[in-house]
PDB file of N, CA and C in Angstrom:
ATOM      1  N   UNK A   1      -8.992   6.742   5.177  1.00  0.00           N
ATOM      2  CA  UNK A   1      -7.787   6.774   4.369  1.00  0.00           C
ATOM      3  C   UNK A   1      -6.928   5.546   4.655  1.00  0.00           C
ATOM      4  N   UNK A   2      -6.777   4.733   6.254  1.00  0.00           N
ATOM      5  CA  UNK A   2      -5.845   3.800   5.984  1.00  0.00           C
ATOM      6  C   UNK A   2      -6.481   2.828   5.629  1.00  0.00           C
ATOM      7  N   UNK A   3      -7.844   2.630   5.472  1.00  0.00           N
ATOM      8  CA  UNK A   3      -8.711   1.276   5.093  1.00  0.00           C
ATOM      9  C   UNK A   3      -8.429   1.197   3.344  1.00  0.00           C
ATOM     10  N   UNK A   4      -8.237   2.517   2.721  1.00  0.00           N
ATOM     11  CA  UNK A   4      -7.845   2.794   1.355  1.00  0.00           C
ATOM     12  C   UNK A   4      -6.435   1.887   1.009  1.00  0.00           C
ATOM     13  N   UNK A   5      -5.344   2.516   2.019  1.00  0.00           N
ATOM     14  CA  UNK A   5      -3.997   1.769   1.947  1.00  0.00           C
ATOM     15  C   UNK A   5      -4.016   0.729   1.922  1.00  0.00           C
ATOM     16  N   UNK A   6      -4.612  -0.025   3.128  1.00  0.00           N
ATOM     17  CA  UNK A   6      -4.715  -1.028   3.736  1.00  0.00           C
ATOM     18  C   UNK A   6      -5.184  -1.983   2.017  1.00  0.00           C
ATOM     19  N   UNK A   7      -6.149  -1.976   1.836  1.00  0.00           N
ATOM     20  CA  UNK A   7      -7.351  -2.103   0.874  1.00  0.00           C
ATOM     21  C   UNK A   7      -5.632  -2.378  -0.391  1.00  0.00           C
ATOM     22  N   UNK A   8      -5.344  -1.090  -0.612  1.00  0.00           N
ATOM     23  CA  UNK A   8      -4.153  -1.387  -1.822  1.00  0.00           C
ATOM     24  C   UNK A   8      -2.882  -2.032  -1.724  1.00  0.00           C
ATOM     25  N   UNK A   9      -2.427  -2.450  -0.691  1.00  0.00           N
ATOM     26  CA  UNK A   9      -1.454  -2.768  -0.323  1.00  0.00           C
ATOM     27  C   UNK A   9      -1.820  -4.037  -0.502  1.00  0.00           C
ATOM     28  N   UNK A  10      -2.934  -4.780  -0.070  1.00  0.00           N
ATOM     29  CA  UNK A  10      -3.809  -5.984   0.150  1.00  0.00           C
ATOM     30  C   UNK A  10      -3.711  -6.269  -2.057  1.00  0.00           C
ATOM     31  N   UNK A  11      -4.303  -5.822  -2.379  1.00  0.00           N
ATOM     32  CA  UNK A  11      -4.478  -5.762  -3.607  1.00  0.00           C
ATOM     33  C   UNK A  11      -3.660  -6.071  -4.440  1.00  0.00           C
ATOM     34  N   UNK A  12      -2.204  -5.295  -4.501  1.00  0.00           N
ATOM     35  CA  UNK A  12      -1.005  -5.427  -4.944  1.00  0.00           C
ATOM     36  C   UNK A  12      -0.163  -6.424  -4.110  1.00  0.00           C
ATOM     37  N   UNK A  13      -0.301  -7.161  -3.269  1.00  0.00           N
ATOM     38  CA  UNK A  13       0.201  -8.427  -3.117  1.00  0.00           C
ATOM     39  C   UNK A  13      -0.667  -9.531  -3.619  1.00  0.00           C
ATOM     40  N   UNK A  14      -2.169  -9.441  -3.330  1.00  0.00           N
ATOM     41  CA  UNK A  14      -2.675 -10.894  -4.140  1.00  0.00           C
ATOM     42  C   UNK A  14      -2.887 -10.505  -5.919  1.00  0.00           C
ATOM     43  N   UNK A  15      -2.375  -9.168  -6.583  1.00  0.00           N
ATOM     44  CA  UNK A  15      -2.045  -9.489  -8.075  1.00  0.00           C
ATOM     45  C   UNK A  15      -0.587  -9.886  -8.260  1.00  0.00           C
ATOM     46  N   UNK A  16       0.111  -9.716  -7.435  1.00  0.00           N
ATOM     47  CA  UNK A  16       1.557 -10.377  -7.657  1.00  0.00           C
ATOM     48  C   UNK A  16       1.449 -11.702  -7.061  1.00  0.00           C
ATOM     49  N   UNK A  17       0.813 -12.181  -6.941  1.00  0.00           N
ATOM     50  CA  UNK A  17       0.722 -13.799  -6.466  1.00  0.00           C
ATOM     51  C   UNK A  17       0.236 -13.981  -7.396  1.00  0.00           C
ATOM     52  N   UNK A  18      -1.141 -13.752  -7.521  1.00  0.00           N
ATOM     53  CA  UNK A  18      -1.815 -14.252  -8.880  1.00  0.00           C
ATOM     54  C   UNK A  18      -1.412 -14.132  -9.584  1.00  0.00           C
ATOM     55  N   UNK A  19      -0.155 -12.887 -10.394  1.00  0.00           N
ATOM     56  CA  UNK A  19       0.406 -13.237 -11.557  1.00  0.00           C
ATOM     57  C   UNK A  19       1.299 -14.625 -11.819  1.00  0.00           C
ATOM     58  N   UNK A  20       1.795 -14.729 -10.511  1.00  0.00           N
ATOM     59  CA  UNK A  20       2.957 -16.016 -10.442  1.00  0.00           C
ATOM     60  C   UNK A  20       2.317 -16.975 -10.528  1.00  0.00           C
ATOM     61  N   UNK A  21       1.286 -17.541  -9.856  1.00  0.00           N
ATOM     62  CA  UNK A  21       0.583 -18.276 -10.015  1.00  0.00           C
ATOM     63  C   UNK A  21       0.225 -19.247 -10.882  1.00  0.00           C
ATOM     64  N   UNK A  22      -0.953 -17.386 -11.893  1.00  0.00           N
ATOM     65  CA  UNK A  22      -1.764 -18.060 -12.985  1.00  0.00           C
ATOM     66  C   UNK A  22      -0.238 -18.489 -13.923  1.00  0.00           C
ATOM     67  N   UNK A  23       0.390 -17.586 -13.934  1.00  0.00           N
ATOM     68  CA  UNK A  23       1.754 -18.084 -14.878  1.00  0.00           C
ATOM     69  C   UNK A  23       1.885 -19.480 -15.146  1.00  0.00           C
ATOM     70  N   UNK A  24       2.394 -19.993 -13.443  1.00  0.00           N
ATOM     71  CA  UNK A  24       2.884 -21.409 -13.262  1.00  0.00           C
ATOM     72  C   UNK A  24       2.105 -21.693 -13.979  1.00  0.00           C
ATOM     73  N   UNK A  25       0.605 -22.640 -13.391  1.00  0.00           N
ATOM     74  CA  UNK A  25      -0.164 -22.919 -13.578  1.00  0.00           C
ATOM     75  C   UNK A  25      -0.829 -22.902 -15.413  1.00  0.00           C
ATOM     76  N   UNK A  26      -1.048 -22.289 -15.938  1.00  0.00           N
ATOM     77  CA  UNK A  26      -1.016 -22.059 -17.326  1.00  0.00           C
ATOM     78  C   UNK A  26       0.529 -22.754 -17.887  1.00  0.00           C
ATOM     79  N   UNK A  27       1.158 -22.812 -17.500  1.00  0.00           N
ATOM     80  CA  UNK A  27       3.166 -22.513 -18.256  1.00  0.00           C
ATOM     81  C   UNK A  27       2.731 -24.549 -17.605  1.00  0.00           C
ATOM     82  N   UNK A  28       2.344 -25.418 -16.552  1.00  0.00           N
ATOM     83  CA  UNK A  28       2.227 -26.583 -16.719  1.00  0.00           C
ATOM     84  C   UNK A  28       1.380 -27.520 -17.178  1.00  0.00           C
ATOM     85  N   UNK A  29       0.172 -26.337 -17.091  1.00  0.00           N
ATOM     86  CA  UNK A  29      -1.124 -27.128 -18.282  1.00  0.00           C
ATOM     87  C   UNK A  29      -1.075 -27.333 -19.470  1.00  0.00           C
ATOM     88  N   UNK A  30      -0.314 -26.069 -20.399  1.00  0.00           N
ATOM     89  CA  UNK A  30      -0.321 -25.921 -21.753  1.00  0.00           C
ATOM     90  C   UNK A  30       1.128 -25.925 -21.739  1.00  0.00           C
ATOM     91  N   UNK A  31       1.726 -26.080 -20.683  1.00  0.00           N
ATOM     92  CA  UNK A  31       3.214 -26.155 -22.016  1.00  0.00           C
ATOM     93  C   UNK A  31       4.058 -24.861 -21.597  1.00  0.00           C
ATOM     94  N   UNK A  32       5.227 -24.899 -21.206  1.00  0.00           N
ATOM     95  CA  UNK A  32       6.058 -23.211 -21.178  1.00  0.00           C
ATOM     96  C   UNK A  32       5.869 -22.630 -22.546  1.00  0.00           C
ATOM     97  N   UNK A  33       5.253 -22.161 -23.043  1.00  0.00           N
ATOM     98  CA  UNK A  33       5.149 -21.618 -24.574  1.00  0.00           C
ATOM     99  C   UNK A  33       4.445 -20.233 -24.125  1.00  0.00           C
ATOM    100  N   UNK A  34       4.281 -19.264 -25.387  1.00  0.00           N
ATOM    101  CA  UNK A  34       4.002 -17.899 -25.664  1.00  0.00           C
ATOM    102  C   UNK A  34       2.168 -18.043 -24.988  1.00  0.00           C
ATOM    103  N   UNK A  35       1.436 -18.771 -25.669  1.00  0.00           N
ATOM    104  CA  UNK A  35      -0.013 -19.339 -25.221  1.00  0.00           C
ATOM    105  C   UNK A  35       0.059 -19.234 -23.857  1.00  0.00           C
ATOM    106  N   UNK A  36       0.622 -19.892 -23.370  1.00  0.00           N
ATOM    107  CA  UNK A  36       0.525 -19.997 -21.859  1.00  0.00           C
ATOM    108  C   UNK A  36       0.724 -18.575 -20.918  1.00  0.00           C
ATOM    109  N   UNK A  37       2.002 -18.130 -21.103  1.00  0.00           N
ATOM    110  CA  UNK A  37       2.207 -16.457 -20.923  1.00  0.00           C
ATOM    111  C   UNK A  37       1.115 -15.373 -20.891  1.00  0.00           C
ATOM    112  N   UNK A  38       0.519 -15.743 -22.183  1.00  0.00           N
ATOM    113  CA  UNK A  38      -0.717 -14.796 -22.495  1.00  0.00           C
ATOM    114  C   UNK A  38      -1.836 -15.129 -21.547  1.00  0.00           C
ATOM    115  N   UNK A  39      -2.007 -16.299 -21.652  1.00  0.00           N
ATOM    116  CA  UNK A  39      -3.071 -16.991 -20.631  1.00  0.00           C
ATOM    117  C   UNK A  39      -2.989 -16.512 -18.935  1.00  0.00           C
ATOM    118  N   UNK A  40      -1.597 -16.257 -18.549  1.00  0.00           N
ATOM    119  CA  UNK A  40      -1.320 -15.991 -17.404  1.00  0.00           C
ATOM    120  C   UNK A  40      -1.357 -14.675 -17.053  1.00  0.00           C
ATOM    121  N   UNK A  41      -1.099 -13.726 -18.080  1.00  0.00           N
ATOM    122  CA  UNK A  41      -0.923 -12.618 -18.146  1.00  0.00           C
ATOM    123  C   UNK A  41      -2.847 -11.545 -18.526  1.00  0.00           C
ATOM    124  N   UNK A  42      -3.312 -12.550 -18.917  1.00  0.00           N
ATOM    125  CA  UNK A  42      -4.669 -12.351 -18.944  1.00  0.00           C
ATOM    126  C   UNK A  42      -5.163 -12.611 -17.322  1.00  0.00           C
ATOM    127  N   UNK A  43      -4.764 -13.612 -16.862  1.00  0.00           N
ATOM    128  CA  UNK A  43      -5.621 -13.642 -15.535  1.00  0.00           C
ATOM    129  C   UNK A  43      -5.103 -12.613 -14.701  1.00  0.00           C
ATOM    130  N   UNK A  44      -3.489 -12.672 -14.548  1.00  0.00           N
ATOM    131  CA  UNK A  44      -3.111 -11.209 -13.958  1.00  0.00           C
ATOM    132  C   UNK A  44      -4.129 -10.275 -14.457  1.00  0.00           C
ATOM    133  N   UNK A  45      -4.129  -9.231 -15.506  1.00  0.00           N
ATOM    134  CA  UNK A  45      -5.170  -8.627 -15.076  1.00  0.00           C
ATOM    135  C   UNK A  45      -6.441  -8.486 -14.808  1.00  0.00           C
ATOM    136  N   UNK A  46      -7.351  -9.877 -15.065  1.00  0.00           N
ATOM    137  CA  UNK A  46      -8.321  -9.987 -14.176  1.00  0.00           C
ATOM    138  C   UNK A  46      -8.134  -9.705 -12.604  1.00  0.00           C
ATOM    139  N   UNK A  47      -7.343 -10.317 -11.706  1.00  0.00           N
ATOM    140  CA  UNK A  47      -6.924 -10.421 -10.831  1.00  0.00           C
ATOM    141  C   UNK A  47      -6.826  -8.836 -10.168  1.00  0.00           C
ATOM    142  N   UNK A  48      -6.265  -8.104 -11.128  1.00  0.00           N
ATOM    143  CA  UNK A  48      -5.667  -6.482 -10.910  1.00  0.00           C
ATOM    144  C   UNK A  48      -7.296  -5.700 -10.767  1.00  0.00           C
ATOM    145  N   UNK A  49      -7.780  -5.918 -12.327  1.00  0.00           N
ATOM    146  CA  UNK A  49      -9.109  -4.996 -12.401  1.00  0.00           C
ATOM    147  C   UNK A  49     -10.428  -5.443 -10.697  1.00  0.00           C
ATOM    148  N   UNK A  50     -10.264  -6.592 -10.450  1.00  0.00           N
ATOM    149  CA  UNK A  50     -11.336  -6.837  -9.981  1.00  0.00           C
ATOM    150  C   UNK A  50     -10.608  -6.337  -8.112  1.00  0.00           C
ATOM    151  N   UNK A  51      -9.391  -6.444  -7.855  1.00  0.00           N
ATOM    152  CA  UNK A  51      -8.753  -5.731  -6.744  1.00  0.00           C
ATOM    153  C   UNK A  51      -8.641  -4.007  -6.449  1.00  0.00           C
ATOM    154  N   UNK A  52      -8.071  -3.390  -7.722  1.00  0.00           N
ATOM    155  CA  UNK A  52      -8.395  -2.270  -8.023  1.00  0.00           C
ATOM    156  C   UNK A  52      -9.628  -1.360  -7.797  1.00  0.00           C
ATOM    157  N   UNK A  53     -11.235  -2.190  -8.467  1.00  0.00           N
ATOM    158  CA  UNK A  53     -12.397  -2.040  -8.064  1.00  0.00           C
ATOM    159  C   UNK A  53     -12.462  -2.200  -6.852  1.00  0.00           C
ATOM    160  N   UNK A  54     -12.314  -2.833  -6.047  1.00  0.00           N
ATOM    161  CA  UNK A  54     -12.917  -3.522  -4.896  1.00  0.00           C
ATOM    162  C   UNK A  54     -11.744  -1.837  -3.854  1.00  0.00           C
ATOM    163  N   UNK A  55     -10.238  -1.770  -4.335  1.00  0.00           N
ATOM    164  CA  UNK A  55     -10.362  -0.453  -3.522  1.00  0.00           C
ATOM    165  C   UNK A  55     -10.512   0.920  -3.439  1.00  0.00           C
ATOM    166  N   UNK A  56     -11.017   1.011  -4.966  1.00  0.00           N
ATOM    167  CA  UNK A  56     -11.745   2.369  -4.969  1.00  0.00           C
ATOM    168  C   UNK A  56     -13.232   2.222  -4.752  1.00  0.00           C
ATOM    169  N   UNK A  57     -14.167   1.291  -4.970  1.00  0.00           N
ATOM    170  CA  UNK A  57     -15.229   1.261  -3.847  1.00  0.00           C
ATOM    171  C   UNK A  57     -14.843   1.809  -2.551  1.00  0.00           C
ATOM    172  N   UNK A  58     -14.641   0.900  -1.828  1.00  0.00           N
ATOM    173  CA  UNK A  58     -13.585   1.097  -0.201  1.00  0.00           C
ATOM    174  C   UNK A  58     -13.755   2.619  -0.296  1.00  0.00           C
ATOM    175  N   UNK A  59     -12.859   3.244  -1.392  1.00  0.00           N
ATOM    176  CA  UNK A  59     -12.943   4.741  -0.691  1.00  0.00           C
ATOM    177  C   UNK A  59     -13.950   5.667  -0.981  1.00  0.00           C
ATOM    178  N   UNK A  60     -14.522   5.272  -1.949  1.00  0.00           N
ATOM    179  CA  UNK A  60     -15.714   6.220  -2.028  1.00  0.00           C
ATOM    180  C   UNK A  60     -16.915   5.463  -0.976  1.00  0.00           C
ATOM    181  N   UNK A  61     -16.712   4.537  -0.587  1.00  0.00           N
ATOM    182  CA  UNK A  61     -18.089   4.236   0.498  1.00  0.00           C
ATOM    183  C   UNK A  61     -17.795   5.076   2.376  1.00  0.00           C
ATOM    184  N   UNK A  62     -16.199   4.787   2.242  1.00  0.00           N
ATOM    185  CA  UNK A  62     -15.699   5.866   3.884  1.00  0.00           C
ATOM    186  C   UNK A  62     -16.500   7.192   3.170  1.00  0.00           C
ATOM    187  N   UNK A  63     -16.253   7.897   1.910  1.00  0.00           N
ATOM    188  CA  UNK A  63     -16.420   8.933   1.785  1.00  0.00           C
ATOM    189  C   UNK A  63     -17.895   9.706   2.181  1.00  0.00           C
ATOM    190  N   UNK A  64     -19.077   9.051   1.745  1.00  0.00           N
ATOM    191  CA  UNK A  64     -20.344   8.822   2.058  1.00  0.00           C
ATOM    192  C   UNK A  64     -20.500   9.346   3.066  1.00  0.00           C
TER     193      UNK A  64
END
């Protein structure tokens, strides 16, 4: 159970980085515009889905 926490807590700080991030990053390649937002806001949830996975694995493998 705390490798679960651990695991989400971990998770929900590198998608709040990565949202800021991809933001910047997109918002100085293309321009502060709506495009860019979307672009950033797309990698946020890449960022989310593939953290998310990674800690409900985690708990169904302790579970085993």
């Amino acid at each position: 159970m705390k490798k679960f926490f651990i695991s989400l807590l971990i998770g929900i700080g590198v998608a709040l980085l990565g949202w800021v991030v991809a933001t910047n990053i997109a918002g100085i390649i293309f321009g502060y515009d709506e495009g860019a937002f979307v672009y950033g806001w797309g990698m946020y949830l890449c960022i989310v889905i593939v953290i998310c996975t990674r800690a409900i694995l985690a708990k169904v493998k302790t579970d085993r």
